[in-house]
C-alpha atoms as a PDB file:
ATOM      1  CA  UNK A   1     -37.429  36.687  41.492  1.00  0.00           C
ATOM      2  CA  UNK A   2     -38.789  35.744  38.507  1.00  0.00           C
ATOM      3  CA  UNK A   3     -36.108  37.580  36.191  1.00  0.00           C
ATOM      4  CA  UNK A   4     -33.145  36.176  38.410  1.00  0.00           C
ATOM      5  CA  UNK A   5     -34.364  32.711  36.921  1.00  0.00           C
ATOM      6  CA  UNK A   6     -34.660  34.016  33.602  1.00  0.00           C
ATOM      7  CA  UNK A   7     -31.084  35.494  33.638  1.00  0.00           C
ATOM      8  CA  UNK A   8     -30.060  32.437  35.124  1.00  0.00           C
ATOM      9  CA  UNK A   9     -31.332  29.698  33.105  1.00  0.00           C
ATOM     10  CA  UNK A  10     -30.146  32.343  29.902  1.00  0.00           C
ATOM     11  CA  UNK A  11     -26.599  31.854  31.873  1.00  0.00           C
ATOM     12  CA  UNK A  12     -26.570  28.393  32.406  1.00  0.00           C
ATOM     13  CA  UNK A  13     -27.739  27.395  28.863  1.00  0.00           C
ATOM     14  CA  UNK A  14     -25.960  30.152  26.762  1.00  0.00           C
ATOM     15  CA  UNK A  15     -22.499  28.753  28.462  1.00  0.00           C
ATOM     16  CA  UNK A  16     -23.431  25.346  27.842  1.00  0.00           C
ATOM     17  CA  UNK A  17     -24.705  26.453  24.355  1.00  0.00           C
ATOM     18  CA  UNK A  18     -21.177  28.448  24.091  1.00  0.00           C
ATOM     19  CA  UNK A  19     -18.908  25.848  24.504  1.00  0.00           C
ATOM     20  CA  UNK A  20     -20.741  23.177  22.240  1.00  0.00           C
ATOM     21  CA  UNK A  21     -20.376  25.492  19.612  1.00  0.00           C
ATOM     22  CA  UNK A  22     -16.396  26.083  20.447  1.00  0.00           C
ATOM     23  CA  UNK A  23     -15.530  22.722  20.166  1.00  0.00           C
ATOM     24  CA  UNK A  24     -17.455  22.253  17.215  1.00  0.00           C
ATOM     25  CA  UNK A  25     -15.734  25.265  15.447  1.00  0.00           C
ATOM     26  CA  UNK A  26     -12.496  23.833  16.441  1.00  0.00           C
ATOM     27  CA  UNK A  27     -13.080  19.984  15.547  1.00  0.00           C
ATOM     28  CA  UNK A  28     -13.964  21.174  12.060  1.00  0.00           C
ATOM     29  CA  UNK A  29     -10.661  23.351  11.888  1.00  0.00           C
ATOM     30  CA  UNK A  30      -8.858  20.716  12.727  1.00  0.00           C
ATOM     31  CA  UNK A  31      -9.987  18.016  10.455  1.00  0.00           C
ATOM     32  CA  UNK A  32      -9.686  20.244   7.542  1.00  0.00           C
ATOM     33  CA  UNK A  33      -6.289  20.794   8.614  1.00  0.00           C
ATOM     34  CA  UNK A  34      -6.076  16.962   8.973  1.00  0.00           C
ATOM     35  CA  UNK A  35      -7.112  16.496   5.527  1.00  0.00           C
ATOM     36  CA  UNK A  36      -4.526  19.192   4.288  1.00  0.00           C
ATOM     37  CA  UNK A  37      -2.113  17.490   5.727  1.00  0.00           C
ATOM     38  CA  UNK A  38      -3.006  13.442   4.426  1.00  0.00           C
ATOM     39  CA  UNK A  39      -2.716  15.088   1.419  1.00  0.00           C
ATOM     40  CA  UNK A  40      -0.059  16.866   1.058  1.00  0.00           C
ATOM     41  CA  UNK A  41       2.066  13.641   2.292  1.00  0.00           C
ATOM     42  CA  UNK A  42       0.147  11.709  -0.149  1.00  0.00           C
ATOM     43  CA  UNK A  43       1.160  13.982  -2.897  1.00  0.00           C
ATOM     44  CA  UNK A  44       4.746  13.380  -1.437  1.00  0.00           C
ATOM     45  CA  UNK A  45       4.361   9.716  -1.440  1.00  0.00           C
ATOM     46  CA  UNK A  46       3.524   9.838  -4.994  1.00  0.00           C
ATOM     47  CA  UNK A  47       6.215  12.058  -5.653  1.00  0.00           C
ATOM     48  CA  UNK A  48       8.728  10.071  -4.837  1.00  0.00           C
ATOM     49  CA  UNK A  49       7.408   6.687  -6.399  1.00  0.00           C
ATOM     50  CA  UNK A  50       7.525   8.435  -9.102  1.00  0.00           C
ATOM     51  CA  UNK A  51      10.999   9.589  -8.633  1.00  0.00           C
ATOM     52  CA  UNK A  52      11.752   5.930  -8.134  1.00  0.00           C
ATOM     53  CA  UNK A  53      10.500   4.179 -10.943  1.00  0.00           C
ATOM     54  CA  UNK A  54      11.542   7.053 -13.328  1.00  0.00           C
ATOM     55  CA  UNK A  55      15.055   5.972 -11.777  1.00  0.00           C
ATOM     56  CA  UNK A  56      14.560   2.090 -12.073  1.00  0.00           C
ATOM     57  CA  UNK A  57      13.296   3.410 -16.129  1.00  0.00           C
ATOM     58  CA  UNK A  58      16.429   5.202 -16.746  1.00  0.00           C
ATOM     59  CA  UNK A  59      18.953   2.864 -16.016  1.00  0.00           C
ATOM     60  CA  UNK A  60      19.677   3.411 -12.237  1.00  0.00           C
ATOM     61  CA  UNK A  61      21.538   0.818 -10.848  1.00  0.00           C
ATOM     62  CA  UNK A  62      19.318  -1.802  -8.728  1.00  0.00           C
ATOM     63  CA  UNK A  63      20.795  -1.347  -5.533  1.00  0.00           C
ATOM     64  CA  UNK A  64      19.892   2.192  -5.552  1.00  0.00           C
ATOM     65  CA  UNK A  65      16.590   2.123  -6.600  1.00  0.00           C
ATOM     66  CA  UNK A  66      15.999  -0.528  -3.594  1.00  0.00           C
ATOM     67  CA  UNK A  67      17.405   1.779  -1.291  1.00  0.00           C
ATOM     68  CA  UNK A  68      14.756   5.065  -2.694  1.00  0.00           C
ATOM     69  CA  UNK A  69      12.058   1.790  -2.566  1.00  0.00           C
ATOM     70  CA  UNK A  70      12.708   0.956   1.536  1.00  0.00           C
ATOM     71  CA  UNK A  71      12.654   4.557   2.384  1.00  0.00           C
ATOM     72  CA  UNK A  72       8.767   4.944   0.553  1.00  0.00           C
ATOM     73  CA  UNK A  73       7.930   1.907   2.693  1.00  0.00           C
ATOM     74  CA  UNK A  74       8.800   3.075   5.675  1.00  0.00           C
ATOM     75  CA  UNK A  75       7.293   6.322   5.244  1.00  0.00           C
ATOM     76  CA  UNK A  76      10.450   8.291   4.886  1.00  0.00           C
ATOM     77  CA  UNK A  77      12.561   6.555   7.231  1.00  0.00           C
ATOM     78  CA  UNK A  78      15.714   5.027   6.419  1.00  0.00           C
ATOM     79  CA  UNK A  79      16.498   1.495   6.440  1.00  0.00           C
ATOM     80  CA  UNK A  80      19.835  -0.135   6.210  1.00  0.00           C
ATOM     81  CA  UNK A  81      20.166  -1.785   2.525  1.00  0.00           C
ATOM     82  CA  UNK A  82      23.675  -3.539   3.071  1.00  0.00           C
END
C-alpha cells in the first residue's frame, strides 16, 4: 500500500515537474529566437537608412529618396508617393 503511494505521488509530481520544465525549455528557445530575429530586422532597418541617406548624399533626386524614406517608415511596406 504504502509503495503504491510512493509511486504515485513520484507520478503525479514528476509529470507536473515534467511539463514545467518543457515549457520552460521552450519559452527560452523561443525568446532567443525572438531576439535573433529583432535583430536581424534591426540590422535591416539600418541597412537601408543607410542606403537612403548615402542616396540623398550622392545626388539622388528628392523624390526618390522620399519614396526609399516612406518605405523605412512603414516597415517595408510601400506607400504611394504621387
Amino acid at each position: 500500500m504504502l509503495l503504491y503511494l510512493i509511486v504515485g505521488a513520484v507520478l503525479i509530481f514528476g509529470c507536473s515537474l515534467g511539463v514545467v520544465v518543457g515549457y520552460m525549455w521552450r519559452d527560452r528557445i523561443s525568446r532567443a529566437r525572438r531576439t535573433r530575429y529583432l535583430a536581424e530586422r534591426n540590422r535591416d532597418d539600418t541597412q537601408k537608412a543607410g542606403y537612403a541617406s548615402r542616396a540623398i548624399a550622392s545626388g539622388v533626386d528628392r523624390q526618390t529618396a522620399d519614396v526609399v524614406g516612406a518605405k523605412l517608415e512603414d516597415g517595408g511596406q510601400t506607400k504611394n508617393a504621387l
